[in-house]
C-alpha atoms as a PDB file:
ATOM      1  CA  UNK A   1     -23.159  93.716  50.556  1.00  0.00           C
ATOM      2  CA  UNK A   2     -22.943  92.416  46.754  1.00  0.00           C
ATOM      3  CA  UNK A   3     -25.890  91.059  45.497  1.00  0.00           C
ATOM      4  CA  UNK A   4     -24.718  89.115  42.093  1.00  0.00           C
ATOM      5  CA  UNK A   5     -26.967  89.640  38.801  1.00  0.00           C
ATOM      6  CA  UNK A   6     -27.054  86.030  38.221  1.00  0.00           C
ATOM      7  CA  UNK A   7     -28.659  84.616  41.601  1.00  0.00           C
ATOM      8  CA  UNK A   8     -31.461  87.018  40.216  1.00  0.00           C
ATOM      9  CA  UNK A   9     -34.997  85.279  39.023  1.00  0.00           C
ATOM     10  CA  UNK A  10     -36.141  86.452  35.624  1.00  0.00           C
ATOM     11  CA  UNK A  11     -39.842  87.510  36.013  1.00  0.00           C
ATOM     12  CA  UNK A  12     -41.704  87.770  32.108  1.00  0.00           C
ATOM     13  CA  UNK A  13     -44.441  90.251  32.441  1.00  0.00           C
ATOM     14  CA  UNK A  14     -47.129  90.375  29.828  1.00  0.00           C
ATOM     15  CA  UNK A  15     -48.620  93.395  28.956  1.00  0.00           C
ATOM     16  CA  UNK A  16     -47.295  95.354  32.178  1.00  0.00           C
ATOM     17  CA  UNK A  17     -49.460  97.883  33.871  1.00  0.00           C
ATOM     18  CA  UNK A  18     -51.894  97.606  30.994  1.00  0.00           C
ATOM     19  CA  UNK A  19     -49.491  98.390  28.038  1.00  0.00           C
ATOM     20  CA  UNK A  20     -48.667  95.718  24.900  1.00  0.00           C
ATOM     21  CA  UNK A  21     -46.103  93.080  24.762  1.00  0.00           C
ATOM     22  CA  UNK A  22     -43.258  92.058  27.535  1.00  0.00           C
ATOM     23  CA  UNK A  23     -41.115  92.734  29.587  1.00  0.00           C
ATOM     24  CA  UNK A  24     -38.446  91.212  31.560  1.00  0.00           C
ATOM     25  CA  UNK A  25     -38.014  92.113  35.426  1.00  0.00           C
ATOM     26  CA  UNK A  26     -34.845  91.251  37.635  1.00  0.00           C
ATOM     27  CA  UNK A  27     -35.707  92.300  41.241  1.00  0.00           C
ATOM     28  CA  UNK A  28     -33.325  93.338  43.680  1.00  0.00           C
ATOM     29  CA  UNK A  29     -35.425  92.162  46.740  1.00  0.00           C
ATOM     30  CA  UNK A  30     -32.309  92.933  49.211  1.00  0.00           C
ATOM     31  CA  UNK A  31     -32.560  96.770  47.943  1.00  0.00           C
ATOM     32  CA  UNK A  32     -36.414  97.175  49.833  1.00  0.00           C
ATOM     33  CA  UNK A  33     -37.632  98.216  52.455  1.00  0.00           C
ATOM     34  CA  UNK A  34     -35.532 100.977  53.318  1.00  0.00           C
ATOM     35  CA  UNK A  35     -36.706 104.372  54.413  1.00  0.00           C
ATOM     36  CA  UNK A  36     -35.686 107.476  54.311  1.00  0.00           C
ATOM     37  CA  UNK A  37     -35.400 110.458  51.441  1.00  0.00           C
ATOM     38  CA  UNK A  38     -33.447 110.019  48.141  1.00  0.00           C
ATOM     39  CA  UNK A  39     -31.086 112.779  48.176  1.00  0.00           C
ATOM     40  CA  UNK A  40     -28.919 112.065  45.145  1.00  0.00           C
ATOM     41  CA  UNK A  41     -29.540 109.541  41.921  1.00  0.00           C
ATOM     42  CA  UNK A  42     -27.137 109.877  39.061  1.00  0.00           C
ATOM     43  CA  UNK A  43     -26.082 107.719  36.092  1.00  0.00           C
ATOM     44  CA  UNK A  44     -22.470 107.637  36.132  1.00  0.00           C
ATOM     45  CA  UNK A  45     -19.420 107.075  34.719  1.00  0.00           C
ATOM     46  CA  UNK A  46     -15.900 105.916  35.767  1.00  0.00           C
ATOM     47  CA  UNK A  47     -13.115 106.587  33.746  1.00  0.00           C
ATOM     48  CA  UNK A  48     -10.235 104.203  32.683  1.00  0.00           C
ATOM     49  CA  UNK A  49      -7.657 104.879  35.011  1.00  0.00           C
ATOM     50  CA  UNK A  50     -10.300 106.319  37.692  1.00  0.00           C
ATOM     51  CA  UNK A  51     -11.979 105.870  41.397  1.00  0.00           C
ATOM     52  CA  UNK A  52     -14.280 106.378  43.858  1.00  0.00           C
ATOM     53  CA  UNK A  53     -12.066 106.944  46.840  1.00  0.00           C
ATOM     54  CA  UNK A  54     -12.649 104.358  49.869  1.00  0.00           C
ATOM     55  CA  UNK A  55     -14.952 106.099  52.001  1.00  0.00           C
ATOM     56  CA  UNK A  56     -17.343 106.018  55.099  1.00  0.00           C
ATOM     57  CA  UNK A  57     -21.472 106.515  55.046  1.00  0.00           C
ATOM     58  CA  UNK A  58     -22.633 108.119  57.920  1.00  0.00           C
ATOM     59  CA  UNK A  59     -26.192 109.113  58.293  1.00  0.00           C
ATOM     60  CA  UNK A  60     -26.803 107.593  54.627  1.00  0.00           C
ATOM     61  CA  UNK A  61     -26.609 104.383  52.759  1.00  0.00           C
ATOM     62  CA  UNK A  62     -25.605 103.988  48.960  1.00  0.00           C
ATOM     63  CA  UNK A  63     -26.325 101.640  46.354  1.00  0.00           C
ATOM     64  CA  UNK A  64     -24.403 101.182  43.366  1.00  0.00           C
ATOM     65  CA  UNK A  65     -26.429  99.604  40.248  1.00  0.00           C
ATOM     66  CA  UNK A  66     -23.313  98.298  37.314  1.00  0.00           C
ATOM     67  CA  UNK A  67     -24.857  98.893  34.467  1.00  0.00           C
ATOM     68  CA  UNK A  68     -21.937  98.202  32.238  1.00  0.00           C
ATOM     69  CA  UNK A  69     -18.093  97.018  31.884  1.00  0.00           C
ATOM     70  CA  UNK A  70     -15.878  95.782  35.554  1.00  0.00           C
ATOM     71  CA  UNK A  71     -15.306  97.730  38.212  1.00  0.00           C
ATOM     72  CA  UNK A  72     -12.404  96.856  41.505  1.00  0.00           C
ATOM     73  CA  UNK A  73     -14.749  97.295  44.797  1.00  0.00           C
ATOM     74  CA  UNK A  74     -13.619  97.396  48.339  1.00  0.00           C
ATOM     75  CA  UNK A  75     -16.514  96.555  50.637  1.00  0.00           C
ATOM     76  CA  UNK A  76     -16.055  97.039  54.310  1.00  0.00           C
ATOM     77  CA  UNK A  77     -12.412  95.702  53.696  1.00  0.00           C
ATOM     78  CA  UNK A  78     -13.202  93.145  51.255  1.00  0.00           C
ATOM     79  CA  UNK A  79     -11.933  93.484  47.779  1.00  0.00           C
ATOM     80  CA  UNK A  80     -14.318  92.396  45.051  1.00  0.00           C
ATOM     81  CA  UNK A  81     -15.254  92.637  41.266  1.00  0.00           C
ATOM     82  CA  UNK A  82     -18.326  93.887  40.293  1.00  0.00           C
ATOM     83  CA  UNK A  83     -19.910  93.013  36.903  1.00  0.00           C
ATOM     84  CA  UNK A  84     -22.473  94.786  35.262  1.00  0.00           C
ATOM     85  CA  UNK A  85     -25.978  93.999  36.670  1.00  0.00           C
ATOM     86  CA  UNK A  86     -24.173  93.172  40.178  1.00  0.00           C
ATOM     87  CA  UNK A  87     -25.811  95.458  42.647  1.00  0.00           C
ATOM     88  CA  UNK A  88     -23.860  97.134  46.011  1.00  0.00           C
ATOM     89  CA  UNK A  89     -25.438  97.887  49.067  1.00  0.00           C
ATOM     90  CA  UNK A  90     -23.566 100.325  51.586  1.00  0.00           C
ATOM     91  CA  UNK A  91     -25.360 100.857  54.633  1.00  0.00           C
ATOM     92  CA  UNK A  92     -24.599 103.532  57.395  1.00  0.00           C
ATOM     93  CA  UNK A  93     -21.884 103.310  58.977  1.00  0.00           C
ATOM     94  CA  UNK A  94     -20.299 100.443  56.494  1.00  0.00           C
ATOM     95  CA  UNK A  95     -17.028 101.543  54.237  1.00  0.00           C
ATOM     96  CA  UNK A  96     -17.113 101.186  50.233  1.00  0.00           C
ATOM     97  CA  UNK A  97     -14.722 102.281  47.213  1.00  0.00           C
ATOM     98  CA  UNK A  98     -14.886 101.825  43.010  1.00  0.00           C
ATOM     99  CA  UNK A  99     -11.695 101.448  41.044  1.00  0.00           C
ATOM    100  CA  UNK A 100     -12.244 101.214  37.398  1.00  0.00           C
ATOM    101  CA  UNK A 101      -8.370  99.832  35.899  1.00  0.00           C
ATOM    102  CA  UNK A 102     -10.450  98.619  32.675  1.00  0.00           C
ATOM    103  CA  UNK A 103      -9.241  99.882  29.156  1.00  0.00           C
ATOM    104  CA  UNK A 104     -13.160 101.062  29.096  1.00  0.00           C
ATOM    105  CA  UNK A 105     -15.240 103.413  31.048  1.00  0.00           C
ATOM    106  CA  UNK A 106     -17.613 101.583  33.236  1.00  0.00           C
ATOM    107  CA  UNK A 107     -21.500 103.016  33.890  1.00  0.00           C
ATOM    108  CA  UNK A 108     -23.218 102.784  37.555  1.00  0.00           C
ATOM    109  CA  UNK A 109     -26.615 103.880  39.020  1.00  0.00           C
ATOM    110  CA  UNK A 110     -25.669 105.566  42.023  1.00  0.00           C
ATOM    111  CA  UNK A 111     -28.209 106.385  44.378  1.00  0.00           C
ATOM    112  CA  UNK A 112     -27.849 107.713  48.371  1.00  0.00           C
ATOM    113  CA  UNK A 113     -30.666 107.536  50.916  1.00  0.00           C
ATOM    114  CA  UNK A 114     -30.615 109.465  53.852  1.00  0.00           C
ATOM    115  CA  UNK A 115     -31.980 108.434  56.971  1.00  0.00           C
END
């Protein structure tokens, strides 16, 4: 599941949790409500020329934040782009894959949930 940066809302927060000034929030409602234990978060980063090979989450779920740059995405058998901001959602059981063929590196949140 691809949830696309721009069918976010913009939220303007003034003075959040008691602090000074703004800030902007973009919430990723479809990424709640799931439970379980984080058992890996890492910033990373793909390599021209690299991938995440197509693989299967069992027992888990993943979700892939793009922070920057365009990445080729297989999800559950559809090919897709994803474009920094874009967020993926791989639940148990479903397939996923990351092929950066950029010039560029491209950076991702990834972060796995175990059930």
């Amino acid at each position: 599941m691809i949830v696309r940066a721009e069918t976010l809302t913009a939220q303007t927060m003034e003075k959040p949790r008691g602090g000074t000034g703004t800030a902007v929030r973009m919430a990723y409602e479809a990424a709640c409500g799931f439970k379980g234990e984080i058992t890996n978060m890492a910033m990373m980063s793909l390599n021209p020329g690299s991938s995440i090979g197509y693989h299967q989450h069992v027992g888990d779920m993943e979700l892939y934040l793009m922070l920057d740059g365009t990445a080729k995405t297989e999800d559950n058998g559809t090919e897709d782009v994803l474009n920094a901001g874009d967020l993926m959602i791989t639940r148990d059981g479903e397939w996923h894959s990351l092929i950066n063929d950029s010039d560029s590196p491209v950076s991702f949140l990834a972060v796995i949930i175990k059930h």
